[in-house]
Protein backbone atom coordinates (compact mmCIF):
# COMPACT_ATOMS: atom_id res chain seq x y z
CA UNK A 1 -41.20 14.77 -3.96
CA UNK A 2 -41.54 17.98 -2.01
CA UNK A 3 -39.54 20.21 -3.82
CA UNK A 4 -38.56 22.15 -0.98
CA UNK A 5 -37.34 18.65 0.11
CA UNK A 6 -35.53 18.09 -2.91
CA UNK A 7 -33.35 20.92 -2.58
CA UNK A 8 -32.57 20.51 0.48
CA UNK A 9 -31.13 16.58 -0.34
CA UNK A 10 -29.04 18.44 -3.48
CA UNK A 11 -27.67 20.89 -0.60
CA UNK A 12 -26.79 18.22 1.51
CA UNK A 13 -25.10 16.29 -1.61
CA UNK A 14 -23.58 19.27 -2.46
CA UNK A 15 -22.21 19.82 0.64
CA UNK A 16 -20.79 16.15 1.28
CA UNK A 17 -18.86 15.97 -2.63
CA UNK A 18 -17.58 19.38 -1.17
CA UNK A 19 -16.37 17.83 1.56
CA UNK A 20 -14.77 15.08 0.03
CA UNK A 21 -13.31 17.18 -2.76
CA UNK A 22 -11.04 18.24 0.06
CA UNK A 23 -10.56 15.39 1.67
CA UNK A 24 -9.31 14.04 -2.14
CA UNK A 25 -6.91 16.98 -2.30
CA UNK A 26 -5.75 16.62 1.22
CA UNK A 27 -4.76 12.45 0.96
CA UNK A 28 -2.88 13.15 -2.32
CA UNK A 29 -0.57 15.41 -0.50
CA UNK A 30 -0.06 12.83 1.82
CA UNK A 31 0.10 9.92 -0.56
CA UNK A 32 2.77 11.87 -2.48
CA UNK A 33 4.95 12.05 0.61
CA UNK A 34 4.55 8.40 1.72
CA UNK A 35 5.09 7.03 -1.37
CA UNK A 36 8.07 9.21 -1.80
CA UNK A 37 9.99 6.50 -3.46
CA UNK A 38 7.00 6.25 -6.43
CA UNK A 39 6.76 2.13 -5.09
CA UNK A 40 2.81 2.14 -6.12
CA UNK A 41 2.31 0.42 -9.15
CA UNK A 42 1.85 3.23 -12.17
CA UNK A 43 3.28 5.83 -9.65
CA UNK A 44 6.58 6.34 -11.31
CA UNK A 45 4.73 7.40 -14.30
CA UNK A 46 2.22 10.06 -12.86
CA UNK A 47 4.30 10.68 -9.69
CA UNK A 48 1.00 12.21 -8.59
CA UNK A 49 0.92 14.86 -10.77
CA UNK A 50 -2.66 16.67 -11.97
CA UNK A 51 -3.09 19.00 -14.44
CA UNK A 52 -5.52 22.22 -14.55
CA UNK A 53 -9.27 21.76 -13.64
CA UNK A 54 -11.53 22.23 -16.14
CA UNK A 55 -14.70 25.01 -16.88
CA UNK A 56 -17.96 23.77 -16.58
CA UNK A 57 -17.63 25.22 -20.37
CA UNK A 58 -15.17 22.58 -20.74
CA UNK A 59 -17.81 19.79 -19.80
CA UNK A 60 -20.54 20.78 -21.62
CA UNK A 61 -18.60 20.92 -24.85
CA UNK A 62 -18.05 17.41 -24.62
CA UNK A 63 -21.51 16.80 -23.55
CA UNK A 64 -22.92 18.10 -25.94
CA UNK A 65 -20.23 16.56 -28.80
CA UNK A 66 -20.82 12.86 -27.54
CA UNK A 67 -24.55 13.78 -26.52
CA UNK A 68 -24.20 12.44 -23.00
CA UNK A 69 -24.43 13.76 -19.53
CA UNK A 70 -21.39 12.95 -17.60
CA UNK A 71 -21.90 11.55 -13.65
CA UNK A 72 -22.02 14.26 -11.43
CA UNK A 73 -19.02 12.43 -9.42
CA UNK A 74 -16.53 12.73 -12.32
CA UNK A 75 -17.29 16.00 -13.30
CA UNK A 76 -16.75 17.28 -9.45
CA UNK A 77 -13.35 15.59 -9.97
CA UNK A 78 -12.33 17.15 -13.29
CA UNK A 79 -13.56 20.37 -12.37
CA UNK A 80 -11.87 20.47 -8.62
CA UNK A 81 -9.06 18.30 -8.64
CA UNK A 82 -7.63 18.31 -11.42
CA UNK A 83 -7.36 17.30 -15.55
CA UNK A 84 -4.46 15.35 -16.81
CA UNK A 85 -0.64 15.15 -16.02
CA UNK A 86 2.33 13.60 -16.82
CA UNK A 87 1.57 9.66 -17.20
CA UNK A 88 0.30 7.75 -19.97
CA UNK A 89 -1.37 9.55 -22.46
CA UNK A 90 -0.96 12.52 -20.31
CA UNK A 91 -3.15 11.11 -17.79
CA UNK A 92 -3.36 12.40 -14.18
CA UNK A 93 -2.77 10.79 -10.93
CA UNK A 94 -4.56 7.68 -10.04
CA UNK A 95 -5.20 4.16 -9.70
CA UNK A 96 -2.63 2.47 -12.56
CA UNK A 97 -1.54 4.76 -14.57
CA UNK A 98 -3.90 7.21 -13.96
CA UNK A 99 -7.22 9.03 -15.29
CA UNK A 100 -6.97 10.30 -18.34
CA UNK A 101 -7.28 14.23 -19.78
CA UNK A 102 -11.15 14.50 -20.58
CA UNK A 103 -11.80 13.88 -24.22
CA UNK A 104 -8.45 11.55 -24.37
CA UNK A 105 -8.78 7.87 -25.41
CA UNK A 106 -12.26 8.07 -25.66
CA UNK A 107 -11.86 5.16 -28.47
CA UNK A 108 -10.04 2.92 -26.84
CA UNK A 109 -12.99 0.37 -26.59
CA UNK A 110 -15.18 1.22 -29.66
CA UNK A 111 -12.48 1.79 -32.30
CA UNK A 112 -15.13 3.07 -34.84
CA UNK A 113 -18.58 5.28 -34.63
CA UNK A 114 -17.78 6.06 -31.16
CA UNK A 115 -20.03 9.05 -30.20
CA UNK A 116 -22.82 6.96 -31.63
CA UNK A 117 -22.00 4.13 -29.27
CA UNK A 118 -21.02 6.17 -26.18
CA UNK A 119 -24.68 7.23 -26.03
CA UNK A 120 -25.91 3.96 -25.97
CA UNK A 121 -27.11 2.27 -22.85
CA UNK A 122 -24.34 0.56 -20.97
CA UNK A 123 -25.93 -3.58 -20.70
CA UNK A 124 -22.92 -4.48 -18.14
CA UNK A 125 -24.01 -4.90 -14.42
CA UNK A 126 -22.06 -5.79 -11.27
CA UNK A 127 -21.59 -9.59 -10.67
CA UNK A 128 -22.80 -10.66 -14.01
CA UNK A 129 -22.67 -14.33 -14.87
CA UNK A 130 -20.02 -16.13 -17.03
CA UNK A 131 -22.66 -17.27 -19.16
CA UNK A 132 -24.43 -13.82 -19.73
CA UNK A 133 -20.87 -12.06 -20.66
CA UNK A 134 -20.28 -15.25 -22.86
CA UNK A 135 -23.44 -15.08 -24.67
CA UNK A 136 -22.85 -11.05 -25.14
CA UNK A 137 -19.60 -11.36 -26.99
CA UNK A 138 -20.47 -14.87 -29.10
CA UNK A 139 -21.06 -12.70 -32.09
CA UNK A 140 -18.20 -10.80 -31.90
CA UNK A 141 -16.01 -14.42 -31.71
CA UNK A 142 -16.89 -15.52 -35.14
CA UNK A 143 -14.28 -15.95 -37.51
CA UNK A 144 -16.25 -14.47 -40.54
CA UNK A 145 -17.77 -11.51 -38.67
CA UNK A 146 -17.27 -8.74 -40.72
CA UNK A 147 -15.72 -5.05 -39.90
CA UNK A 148 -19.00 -3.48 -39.83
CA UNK A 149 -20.68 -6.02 -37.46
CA UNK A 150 -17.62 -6.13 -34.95
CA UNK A 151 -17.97 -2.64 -34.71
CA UNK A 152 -21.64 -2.90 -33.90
CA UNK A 153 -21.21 -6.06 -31.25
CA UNK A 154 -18.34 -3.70 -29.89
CA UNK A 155 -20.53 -0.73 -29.60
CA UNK A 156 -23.29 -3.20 -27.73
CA UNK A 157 -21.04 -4.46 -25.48
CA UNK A 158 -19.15 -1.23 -24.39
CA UNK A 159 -22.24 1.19 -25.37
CA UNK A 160 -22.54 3.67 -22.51
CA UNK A 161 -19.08 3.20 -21.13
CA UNK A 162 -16.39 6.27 -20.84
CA UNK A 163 -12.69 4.83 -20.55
CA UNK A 164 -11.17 7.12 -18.05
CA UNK A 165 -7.66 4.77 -17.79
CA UNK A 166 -5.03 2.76 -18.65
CA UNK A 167 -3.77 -0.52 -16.64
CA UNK A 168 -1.39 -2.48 -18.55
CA UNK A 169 -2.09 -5.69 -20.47
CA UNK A 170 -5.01 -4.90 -22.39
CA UNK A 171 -6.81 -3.64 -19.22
CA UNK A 172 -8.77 -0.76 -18.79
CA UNK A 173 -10.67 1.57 -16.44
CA UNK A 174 -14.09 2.88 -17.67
CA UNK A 175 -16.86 4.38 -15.97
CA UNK A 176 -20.57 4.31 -16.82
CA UNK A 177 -22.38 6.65 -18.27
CA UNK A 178 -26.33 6.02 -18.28
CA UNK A 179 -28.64 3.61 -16.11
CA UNK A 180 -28.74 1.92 -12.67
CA UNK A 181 -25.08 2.06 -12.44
CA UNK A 182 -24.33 5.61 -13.63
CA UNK A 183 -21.16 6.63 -12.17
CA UNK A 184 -19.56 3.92 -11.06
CA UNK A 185 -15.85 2.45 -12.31
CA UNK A 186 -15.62 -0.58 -13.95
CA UNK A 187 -12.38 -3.05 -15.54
CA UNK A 188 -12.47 -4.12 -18.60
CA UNK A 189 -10.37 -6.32 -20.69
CA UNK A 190 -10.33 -5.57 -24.15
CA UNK A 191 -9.76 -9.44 -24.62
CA UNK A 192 -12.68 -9.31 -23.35
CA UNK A 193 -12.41 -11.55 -20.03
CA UNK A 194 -15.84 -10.82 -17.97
CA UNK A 195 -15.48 -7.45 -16.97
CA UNK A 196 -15.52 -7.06 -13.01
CA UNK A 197 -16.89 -3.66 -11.28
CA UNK A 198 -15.13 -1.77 -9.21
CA UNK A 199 -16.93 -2.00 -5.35
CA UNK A 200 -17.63 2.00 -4.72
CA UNK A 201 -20.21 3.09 -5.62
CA UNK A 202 -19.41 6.40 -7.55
CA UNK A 203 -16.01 7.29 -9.20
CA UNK A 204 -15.39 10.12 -6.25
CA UNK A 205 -15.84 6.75 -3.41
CA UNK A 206 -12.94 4.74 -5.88
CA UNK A 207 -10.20 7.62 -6.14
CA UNK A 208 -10.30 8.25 -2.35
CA UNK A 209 -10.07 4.74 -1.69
CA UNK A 210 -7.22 4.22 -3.89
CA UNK A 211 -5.41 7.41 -1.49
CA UNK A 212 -6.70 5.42 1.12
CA UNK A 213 -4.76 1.92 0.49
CA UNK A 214 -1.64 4.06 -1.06
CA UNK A 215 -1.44 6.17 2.23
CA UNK A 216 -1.95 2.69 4.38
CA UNK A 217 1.05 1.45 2.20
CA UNK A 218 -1.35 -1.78 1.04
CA UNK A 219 -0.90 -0.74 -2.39
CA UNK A 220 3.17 -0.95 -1.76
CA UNK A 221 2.73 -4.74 -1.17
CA UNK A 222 4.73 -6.43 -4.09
CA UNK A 223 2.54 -7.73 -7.03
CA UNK A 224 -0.27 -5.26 -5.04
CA UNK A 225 -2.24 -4.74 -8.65
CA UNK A 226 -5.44 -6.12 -6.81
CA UNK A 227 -6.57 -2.94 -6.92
CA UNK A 228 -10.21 -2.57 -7.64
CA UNK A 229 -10.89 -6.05 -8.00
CA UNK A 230 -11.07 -6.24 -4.48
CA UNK A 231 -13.40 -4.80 -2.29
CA UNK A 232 -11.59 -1.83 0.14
CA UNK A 233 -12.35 -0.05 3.32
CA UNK A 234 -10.78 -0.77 7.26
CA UNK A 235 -10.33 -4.23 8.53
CA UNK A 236 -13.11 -3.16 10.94
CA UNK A 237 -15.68 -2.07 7.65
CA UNK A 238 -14.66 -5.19 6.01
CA UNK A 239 -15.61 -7.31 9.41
CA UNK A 240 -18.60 -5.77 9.95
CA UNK A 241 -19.92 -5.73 6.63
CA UNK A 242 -19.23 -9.81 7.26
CA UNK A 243 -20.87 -10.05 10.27
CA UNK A 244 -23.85 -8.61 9.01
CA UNK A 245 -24.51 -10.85 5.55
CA UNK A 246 -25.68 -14.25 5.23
CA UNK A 247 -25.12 -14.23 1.64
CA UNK A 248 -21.57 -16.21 0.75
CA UNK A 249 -20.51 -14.09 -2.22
CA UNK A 250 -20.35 -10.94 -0.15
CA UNK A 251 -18.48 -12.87 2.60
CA UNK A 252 -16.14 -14.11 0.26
CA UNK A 253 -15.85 -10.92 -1.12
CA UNK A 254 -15.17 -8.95 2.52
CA UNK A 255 -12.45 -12.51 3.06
CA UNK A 256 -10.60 -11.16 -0.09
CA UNK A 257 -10.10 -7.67 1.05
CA UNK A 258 -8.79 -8.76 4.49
CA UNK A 259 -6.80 -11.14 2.57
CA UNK A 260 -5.10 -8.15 0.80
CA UNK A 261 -4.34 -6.17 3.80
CA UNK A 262 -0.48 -6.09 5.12
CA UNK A 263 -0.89 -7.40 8.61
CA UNK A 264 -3.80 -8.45 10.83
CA UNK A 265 -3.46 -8.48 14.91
CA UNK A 266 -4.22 -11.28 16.58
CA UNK A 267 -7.18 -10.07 17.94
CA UNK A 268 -8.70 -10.36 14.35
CA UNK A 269 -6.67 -13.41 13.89
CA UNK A 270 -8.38 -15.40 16.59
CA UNK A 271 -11.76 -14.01 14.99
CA UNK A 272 -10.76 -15.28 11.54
CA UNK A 273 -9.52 -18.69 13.40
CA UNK A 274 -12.71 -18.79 15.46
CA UNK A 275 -14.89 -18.56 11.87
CA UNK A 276 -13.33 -21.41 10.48
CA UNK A 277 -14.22 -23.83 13.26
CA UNK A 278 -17.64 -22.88 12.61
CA UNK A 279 -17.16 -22.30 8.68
CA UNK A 280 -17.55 -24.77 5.72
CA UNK A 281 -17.37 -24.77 1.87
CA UNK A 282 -15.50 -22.28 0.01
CA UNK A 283 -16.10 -19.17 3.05
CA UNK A 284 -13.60 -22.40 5.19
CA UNK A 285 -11.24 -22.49 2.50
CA UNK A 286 -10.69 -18.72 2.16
CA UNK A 287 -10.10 -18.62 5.97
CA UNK A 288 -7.82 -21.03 5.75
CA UNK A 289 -6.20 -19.09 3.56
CA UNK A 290 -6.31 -15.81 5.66
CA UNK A 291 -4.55 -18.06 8.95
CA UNK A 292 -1.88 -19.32 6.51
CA UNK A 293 -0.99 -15.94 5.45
CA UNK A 294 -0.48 -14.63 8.69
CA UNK A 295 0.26 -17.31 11.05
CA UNK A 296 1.04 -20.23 9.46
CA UNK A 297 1.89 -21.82 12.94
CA UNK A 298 -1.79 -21.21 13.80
CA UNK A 299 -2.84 -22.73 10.71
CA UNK A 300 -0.95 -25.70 10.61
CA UNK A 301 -3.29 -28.54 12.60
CA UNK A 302 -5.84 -26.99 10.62
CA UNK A 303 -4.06 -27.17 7.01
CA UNK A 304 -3.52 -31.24 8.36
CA UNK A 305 -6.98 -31.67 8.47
CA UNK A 306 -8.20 -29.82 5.44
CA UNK A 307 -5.62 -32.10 3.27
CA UNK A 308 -8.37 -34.76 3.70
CA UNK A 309 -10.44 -32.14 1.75
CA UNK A 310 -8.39 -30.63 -0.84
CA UNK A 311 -4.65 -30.91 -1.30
CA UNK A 312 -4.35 -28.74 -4.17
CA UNK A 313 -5.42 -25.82 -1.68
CA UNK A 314 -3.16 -27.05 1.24
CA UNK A 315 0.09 -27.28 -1.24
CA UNK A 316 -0.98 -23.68 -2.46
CA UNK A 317 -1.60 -22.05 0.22
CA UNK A 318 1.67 -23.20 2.23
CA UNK A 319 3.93 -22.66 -1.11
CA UNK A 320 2.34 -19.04 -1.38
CA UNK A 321 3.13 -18.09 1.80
CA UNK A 322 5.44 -20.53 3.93
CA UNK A 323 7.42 -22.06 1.26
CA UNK A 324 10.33 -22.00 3.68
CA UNK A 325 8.00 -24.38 5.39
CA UNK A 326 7.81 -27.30 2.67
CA UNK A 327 9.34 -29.51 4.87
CA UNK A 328 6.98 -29.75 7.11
CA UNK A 329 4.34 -31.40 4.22
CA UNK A 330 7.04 -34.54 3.13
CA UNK A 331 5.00 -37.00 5.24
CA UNK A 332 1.46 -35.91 3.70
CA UNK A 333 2.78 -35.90 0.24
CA UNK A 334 4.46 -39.36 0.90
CA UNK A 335 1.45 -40.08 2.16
CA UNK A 336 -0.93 -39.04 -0.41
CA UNK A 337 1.07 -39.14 -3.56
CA UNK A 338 -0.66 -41.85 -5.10
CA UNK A 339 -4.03 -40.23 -4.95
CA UNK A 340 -2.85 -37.32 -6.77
CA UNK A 341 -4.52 -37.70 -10.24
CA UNK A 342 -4.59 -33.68 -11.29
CA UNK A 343 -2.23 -31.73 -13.13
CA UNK A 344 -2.38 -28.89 -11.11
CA UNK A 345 -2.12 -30.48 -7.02
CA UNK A 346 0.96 -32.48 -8.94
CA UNK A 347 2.48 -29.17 -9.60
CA UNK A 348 2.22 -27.69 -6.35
CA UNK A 349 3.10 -30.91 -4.94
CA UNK A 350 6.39 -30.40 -7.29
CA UNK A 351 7.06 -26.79 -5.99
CA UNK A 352 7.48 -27.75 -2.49
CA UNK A 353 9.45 -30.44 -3.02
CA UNK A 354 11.84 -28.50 -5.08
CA UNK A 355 11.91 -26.06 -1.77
CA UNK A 356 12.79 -29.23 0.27
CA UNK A 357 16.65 -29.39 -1.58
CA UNK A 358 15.88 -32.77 -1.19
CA UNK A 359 16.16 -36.24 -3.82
CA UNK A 360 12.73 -36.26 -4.53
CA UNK A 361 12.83 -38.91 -7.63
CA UNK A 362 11.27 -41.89 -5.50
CA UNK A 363 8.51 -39.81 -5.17
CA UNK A 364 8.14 -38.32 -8.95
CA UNK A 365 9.46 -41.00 -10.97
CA UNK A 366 6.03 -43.02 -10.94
CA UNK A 367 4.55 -40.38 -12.66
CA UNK A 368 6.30 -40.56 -15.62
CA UNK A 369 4.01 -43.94 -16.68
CA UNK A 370 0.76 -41.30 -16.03
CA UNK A 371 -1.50 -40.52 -18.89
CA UNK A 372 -1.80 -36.82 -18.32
CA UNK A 373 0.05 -35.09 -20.46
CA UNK A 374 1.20 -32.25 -18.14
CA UNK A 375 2.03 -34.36 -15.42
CA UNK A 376 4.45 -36.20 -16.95
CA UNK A 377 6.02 -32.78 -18.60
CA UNK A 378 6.17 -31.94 -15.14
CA UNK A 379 8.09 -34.75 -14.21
CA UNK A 380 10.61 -34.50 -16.61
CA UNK A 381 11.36 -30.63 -15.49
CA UNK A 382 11.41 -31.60 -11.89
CA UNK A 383 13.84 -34.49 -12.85
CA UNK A 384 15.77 -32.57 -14.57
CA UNK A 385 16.24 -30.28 -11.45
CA UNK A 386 18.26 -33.12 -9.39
CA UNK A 387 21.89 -33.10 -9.26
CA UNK A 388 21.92 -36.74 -9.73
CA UNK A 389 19.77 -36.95 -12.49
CA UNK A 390 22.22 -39.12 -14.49
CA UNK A 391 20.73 -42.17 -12.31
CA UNK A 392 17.62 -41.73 -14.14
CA UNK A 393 18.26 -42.64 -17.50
CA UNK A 394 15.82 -45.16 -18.35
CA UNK A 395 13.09 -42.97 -17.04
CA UNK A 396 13.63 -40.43 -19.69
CA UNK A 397 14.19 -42.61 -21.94
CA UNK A 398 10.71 -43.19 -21.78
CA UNK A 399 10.15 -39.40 -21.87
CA UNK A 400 12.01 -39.64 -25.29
CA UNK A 401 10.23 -42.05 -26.51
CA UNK A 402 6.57 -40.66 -25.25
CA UNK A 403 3.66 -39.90 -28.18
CA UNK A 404 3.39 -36.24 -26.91
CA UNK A 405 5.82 -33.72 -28.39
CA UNK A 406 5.64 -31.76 -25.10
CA UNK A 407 6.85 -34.61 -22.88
CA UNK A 408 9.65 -35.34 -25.41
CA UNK A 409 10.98 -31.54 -25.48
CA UNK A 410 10.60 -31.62 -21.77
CA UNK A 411 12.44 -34.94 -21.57
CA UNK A 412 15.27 -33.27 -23.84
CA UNK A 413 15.57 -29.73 -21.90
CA UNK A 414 16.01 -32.13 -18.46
CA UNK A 415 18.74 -33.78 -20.06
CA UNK A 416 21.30 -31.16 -20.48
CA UNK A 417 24.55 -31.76 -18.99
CA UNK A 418 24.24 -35.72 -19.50
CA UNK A 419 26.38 -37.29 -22.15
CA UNK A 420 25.25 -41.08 -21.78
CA UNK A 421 25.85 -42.67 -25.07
CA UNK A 422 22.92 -44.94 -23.88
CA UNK A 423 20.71 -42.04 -25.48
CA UNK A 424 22.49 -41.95 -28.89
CA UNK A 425 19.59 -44.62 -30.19
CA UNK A 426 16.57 -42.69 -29.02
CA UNK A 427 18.60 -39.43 -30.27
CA UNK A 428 18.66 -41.16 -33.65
CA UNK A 429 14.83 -41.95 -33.12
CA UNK A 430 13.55 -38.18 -32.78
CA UNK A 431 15.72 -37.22 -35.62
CA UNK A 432 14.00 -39.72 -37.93
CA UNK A 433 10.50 -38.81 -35.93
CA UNK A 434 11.26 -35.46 -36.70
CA UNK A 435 12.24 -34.50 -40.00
CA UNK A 436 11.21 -31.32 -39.68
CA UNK A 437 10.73 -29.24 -36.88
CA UNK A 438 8.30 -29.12 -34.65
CA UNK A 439 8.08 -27.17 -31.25
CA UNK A 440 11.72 -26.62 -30.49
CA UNK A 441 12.37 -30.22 -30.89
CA UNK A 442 14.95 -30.38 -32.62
CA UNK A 443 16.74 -27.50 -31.83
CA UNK A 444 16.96 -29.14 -28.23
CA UNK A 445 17.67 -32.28 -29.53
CA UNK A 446 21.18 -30.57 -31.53
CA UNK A 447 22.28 -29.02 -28.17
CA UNK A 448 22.03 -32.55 -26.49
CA UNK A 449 24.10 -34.00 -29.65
CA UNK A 450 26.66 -31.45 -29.54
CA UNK A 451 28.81 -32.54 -27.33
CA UNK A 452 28.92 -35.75 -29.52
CA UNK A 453 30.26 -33.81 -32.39
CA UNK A 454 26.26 -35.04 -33.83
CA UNK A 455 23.30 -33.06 -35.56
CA UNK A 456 20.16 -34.21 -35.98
CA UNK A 457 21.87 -34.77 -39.59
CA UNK A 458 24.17 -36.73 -38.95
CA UNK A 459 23.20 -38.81 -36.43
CA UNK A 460 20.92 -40.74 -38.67
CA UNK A 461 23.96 -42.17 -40.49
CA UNK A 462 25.54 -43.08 -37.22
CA UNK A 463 25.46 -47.18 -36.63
CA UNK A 464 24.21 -48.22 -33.39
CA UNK A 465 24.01 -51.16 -31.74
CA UNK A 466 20.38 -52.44 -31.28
């Protein structure tokens, strides 16, 4: 390359991080005032606080410790906006709970050795497959591995990565230090679920768009900790970045970030409506989703149809976000209930028609003669729900008496508040079943007794008739 050229691109580089060093500074003013009340999740403990910057003295001393080169993108953050604060582990403002103090935490994915392994290249790409992150850690799963060698798969698997943050629940932000993908942020799980990266392409792009969707007051959306595991930008970004693909996972991925936002017009709603006409597969189902969300009444005579396709999706998507609408559904679950052979579409089935405050038995009894295990411990909870529950003795009687210890602590939770003495003999059967514990058994089992002045003791001296 020319090289007056080349200096010319660095000036023009230069110039843009310059310009979005300020724009950084400028939306954190503003995020601080909207979020006012510290409703962002992580807020309350950086309250969008940022230490001193750092000397380019500062950076090369850890350079030069670690013997790595730090992106360009994070350094113009550390040395412009700021260094620590007053969250976790001192970290600053940002997405969680924040970016932590250069130098800080630097272990918290490579416990041991970790300036050898921070060097190393970074073997994590965007996208990867399930089977390529499985085959990466299926060392480090062994039982006999030794210290020494899980320290070395570790240092593999997280070579090349800087943590920069902490997210709660064993979740971390990191970003990378070497290769093709220098720069960017990534989430990890340090119980090790497939990491996902972040959308942006440099660390600079993900901070702003985190002001961006605090400032927009997406991020203030309850249970909002999407963030960065979802793409970002405007509704009209996000549209026209779908328009312009043929390729299904980045459509999917643009249908998740509208699905995140707060509220869509119905401008964009008939758009969204218009796509699913045309739409099939998985790109239908997430529009589905979208109309549901926002306009369940426009969804409706499409949710109808699409229970020909998949009811577990229809009894999600309306118990998600029109629960107050269950009633509507009684006829296609009446309908359909005898098809439903899945754990899962039987439990959604069972949430709305707990919202229905309806008797719901001659619909769920059946299901107590299923095989699956985790329908019929759904049964029994949903049973036990009813008011009138005492008129369904003999079915959990046959929850007692089931082969699965889960169904028969199920069946004995359900039965509180019932004193039949028609259960005293298959009482007497789970304390002789039983003569030890085993999951909360009998400790349920003595709370239904109680009121019979029994234990699971003394009940097995009791006479009964047969």
């Amino acid at each position: 390359m020319n090289e007056g050229i080349k200096i010319k691109m660095e000036e023009s580089n230069s110039k843009f991080v310059a310009e979005q060093i300020e724009r950084i500074k400028s939306k954190l003013v503003e995020a601080k005032q909207i979020d006012k009340d510290l409703k962002v999740f992580g807020a309350s403990s950086h309250k969008y606080a940022l230490g001193e910057v750092v000397s380019k003295e500062d950076i090369l001393k850890f350079e030069t410790e670690y013997s790595v080169e730090l992106p360009n993108c994070y350094k113009a953050f550390l040395m412009n906006i700021g260094n620590g604060g007053e969250s976790f582990s001192f970290s600053s403002a940002g997405p969680f709970y924040g970016i932590y103090p250069l130098g800080k935490n630097v272990n918290d994915l490579i416990y041991e050795n970790t300036k050898e392994y921070l060097k190393g290249d970074c073997i994590l790409y965007p996208k990867m497959s399930d089977k390529y992150w499985d085959d990466l850690i299926e060392n480090i799963e062994e039982d006999a591995i030794s210290d020494d060698d899980y320290e070395k798969e570790l240092g593999k698997i997280y070579g090349g990565l800087l943590p920069v943050g902490e997210q709660g629940c064993s979740c971390y932000h990191a970003i990378v230090l070497n290769g093709d993908f220098k720069g960017r942020v990534v989430n990890i799980n340090s119980e090790r679920y497939n990491p996902q990266f972040t959308f942006e392409l440099n660390f600079l792009d993900w901070y702003e768009r985190w002001l961006d969707e605090v400032i927009s007051g997406d991020l203030m959306q309850d249970n909002a900790g999407w963030f960065g595991y979802r793409i970002g930008g405007s509704l009209q970004d996000i549209l026209k970045m779908y328009f312009s693909t043929n390729a299904d996972e980045v459509k999917s991925d643009c249908l998740t970030g509208i699905l995140i936002k707060q509220k869509l017009d119905a401008e964009t709603l008939d758009i969204i409506e218009e796509e699913y006409k045309i739409s099939n597969g998985e790109i239908q189902k997430e529009l589905l989703q979208i109309l549901t969300k926002f306009d369940y009444e426009r969804a409706y005579p499409y949710l109808v149809d699409f229970a020909d396709v998949s009811l577990l999706h229809v009894f999600q998507f309306v118990f998600w976000y029109a629960k107050d609408k269950s009633s509507d559904w009684l006829g296609v679950i009446e309908s359909n209930m005898e098809m439903i052979k899945d754990d899962e579409t039987f439990s959604f089935c069972a949430y709305l028609l707990k919202e229905m405050n309806i008797d719901y038995s001659y619909l769920i009894v059946p299901f107590t003669e299923r095989d699956n295990e985790s329908i019929k411990v759904t049964t029994y909870y949903m049973l036990g729900q009813l008011s009138n529950k005492e008129n369904y003795i003999d079915a959990f009687i046959v929850g007692l008496n089931d082969e699965s210890n889960r169904v028969v602590h199920t069946a004995l939770q359900a039965l509180n508040g019932i004193e039949d003495k028609k259960l005293l003999k298959h009482y007497k059967s789970i304390a002789e079943r039983f003569p030890v514990e085993q999951d909360y058994i009998l400790v349920n089992l003595n709370h239904r007794l109680k009121p019979f002045g029994l234990s699971n003791i003394t009940i097995k001296d009791l006479v009964l008739d047969a």
